[in-house]
N, C-alpha and C. Protein backbone atom coordinates (compact mmCIF):
# COMPACT_ATOMS: atom_id res chain seq x y z
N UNK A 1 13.69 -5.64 15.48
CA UNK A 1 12.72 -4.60 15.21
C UNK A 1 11.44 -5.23 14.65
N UNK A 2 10.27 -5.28 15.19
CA UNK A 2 8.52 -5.16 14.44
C UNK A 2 8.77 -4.72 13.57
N UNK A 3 8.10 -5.72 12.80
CA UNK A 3 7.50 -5.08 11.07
C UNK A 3 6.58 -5.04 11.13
N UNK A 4 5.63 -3.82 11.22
CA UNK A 4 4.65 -3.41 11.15
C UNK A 4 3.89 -3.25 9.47
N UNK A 5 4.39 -3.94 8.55
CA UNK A 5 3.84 -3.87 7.05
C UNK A 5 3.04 -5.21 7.33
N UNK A 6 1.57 -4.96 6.51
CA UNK A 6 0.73 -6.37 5.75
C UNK A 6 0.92 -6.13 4.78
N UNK A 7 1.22 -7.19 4.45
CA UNK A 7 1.53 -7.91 3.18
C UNK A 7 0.74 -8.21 2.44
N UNK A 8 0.24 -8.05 1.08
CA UNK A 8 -0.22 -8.56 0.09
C UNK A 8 0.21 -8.08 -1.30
N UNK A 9 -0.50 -9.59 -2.31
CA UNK A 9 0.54 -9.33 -3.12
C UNK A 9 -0.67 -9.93 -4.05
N UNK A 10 -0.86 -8.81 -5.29
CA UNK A 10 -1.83 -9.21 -5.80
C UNK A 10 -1.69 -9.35 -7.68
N UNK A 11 0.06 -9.63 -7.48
CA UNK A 11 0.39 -9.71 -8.80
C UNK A 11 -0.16 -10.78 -9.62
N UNK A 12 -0.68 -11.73 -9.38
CA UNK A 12 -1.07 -12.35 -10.68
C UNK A 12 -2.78 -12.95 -10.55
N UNK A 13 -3.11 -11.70 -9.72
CA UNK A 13 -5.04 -11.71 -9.95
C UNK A 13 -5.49 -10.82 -10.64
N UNK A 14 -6.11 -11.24 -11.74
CA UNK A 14 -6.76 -10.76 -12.95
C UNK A 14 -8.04 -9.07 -11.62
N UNK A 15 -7.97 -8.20 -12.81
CA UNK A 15 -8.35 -7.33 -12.66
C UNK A 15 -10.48 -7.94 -12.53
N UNK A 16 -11.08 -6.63 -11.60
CA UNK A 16 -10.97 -6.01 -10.75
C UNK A 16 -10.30 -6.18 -9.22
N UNK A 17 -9.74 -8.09 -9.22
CA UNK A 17 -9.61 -8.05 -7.97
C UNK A 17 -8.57 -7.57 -7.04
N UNK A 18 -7.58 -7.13 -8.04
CA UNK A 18 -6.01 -6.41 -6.92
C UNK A 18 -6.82 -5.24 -6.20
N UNK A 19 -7.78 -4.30 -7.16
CA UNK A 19 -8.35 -3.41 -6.30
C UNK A 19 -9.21 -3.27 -5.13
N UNK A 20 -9.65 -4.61 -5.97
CA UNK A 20 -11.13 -5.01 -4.71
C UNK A 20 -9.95 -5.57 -3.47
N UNK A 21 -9.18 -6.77 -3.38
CA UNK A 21 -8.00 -6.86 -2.11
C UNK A 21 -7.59 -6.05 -1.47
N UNK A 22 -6.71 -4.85 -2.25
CA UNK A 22 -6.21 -3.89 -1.38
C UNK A 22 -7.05 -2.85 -0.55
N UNK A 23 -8.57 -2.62 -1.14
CA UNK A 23 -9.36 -1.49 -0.45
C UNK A 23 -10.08 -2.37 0.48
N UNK A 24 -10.07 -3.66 0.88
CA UNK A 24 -10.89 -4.63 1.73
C UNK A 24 -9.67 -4.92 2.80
N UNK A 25 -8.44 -5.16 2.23
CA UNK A 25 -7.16 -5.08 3.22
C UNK A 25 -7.09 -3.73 4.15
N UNK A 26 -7.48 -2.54 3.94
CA UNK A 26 -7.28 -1.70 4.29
C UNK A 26 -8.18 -1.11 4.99
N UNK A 27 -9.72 -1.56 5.15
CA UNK A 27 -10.68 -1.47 5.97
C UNK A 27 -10.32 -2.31 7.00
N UNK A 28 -9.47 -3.27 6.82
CA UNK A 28 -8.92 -4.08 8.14
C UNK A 28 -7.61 -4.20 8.66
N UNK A 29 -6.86 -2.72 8.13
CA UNK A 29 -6.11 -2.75 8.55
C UNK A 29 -5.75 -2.32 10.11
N UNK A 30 -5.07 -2.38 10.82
CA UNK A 30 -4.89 -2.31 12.55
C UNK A 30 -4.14 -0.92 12.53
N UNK A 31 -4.30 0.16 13.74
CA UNK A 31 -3.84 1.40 13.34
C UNK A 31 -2.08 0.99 13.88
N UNK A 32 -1.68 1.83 13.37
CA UNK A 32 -0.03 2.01 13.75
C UNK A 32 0.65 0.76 12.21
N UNK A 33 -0.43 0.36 11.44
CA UNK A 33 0.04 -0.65 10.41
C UNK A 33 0.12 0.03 9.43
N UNK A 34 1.14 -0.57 7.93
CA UNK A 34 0.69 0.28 6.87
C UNK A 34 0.47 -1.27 5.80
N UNK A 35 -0.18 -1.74 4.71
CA UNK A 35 -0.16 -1.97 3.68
C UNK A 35 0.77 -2.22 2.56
N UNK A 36 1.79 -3.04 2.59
CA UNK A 36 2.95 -3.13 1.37
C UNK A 36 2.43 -3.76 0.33
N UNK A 37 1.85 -3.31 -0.60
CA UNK A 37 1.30 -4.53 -2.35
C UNK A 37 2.37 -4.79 -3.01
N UNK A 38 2.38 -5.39 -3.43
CA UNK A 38 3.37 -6.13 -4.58
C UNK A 38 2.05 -6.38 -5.77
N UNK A 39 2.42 -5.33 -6.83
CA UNK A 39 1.52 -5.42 -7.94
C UNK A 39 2.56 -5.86 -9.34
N UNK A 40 1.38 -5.97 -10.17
CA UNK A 40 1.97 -6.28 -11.75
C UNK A 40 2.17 -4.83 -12.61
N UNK A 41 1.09 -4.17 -12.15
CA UNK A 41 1.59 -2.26 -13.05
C UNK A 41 1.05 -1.53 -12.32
N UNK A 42 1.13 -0.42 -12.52
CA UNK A 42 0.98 1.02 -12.05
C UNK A 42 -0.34 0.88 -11.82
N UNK A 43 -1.16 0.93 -10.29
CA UNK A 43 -2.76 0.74 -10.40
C UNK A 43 -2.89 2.67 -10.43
N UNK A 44 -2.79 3.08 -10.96
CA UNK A 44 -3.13 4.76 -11.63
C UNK A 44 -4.62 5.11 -10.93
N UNK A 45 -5.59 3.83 -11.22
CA UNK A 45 -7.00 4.44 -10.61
C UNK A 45 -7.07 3.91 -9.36
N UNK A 46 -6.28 3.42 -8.68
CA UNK A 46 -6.27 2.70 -7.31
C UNK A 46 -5.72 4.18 -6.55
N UNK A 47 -4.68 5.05 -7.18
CA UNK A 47 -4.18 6.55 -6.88
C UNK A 47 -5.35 6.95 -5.98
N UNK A 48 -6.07 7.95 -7.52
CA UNK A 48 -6.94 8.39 -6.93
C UNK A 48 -7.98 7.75 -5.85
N UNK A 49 -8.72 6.73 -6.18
CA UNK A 49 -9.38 6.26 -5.00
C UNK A 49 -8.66 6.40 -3.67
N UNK A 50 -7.31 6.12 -3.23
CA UNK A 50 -6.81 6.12 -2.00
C UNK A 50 -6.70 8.00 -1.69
N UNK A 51 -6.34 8.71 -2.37
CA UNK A 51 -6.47 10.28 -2.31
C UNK A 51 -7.96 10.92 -1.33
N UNK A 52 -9.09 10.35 -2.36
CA UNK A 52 -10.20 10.87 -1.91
C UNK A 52 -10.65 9.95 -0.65
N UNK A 53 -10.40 8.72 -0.52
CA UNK A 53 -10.38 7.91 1.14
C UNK A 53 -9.47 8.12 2.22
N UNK A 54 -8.54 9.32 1.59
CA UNK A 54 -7.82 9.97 2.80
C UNK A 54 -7.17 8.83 3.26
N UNK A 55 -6.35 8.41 2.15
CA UNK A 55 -5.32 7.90 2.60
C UNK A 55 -3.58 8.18 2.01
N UNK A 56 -2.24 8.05 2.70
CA UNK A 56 -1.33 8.48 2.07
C UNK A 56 -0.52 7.52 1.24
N UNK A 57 -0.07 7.00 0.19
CA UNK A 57 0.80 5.85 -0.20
C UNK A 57 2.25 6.46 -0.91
N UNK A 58 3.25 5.34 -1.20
CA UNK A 58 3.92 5.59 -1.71
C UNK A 58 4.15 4.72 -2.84
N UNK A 59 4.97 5.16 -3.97
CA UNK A 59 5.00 4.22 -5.00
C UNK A 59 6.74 3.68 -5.61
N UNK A 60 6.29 2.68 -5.52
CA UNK A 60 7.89 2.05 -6.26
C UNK A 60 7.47 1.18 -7.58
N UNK A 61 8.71 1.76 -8.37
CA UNK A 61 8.87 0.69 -9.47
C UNK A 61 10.34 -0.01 -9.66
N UNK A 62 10.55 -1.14 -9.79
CA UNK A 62 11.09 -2.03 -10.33
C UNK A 62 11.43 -2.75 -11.70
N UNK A 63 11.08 -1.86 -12.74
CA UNK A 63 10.58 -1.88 -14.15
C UNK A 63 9.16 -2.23 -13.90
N UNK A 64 8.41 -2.23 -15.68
CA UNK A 64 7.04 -1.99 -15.60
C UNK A 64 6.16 -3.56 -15.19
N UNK A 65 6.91 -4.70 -15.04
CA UNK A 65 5.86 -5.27 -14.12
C UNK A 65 6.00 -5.40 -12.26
N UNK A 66 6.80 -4.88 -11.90
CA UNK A 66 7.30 -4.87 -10.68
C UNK A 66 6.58 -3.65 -9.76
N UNK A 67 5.55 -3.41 -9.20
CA UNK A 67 5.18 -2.18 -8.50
C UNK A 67 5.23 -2.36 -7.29
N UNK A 68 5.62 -1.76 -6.13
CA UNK A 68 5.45 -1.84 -5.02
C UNK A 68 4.81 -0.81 -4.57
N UNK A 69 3.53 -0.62 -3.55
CA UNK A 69 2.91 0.14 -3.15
C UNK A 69 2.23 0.07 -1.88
N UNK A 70 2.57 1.38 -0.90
CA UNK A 70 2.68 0.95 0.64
C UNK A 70 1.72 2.42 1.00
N UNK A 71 0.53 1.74 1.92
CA UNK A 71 -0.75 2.39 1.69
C UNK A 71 -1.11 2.89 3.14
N UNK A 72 -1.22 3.68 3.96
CA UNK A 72 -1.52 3.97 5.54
C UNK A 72 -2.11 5.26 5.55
N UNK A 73 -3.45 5.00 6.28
CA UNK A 73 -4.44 6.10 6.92
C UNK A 73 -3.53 7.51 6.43
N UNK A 74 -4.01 8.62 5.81
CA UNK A 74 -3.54 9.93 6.66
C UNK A 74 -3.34 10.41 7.99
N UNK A 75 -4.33 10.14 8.46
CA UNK A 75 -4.17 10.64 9.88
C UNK A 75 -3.65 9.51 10.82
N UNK A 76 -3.05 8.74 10.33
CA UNK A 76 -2.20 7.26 11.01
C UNK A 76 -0.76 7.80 10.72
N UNK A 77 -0.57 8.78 12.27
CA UNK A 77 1.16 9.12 11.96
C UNK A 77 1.71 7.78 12.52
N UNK A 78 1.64 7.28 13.24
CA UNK A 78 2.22 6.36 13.82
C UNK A 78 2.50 5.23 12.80
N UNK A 79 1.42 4.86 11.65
CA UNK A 79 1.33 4.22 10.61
C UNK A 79 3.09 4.46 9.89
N UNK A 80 2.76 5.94 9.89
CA UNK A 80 3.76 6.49 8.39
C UNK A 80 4.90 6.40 9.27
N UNK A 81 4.95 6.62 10.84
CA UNK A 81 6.18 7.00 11.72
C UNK A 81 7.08 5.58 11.10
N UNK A 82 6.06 4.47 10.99
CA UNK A 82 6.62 3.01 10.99
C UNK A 82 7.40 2.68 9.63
N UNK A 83 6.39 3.45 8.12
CA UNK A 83 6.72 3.02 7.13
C UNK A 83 8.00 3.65 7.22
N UNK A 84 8.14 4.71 7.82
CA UNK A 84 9.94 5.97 7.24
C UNK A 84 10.80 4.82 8.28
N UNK A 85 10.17 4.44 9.03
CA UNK A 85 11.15 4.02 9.70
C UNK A 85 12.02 2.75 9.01
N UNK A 86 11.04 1.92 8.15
CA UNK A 86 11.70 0.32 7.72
C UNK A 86 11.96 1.02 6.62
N UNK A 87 11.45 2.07 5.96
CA UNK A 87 12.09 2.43 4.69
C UNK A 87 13.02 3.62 4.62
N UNK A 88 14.08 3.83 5.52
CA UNK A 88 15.31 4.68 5.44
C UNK A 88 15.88 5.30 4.70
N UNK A 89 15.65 4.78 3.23
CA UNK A 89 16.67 5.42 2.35
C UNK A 89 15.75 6.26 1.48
N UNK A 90 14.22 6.31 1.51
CA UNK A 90 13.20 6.99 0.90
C UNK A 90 13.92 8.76 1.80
């Protein structure tokens, strides 16, 4: 099976840049792709920004330095068709 996730992982870059990565990852992201981060905490204002750029994510924790967060267009069903698909048990 294609894994359709990019990868990045922006756990141990000092702030602003996990935000500045993931919203520059995601202007280049390819459609039918989604975005998997591997962060250090809860980016809370990274939320909203992806909300109002119309985009959909999901959030995982792993205790509080462990975040995983998987980021695809709204209107990228094919995106989300992909994320439900590698992530089954969500």
């Amino acid at each position: 099976m294609k894994n359709f996730a990019v990868n990045l992982d922006v756990s141990l870059l000092p702030a602003p840049e996990p935000m500045q990565r993931i919203i520059r990852m995601l202007s280049l992201l390819p459609k039918g792709y989604y975005l998997s981060v591997f962060h250090r905490k809860k980016p809370k204002p990274l939320f909203a920004i992806l909300e109002q750029q119309n985009y959909d994510f999901h959030h995982e924790s792993n205790g509080e330095e462990q975040h995983f967060i998987f980021i695809w267009p709204s209107l990228d069903t094919q995106a989300k068709s992909h994320f439900l698909a590698e992530h089954q048990s969500l």
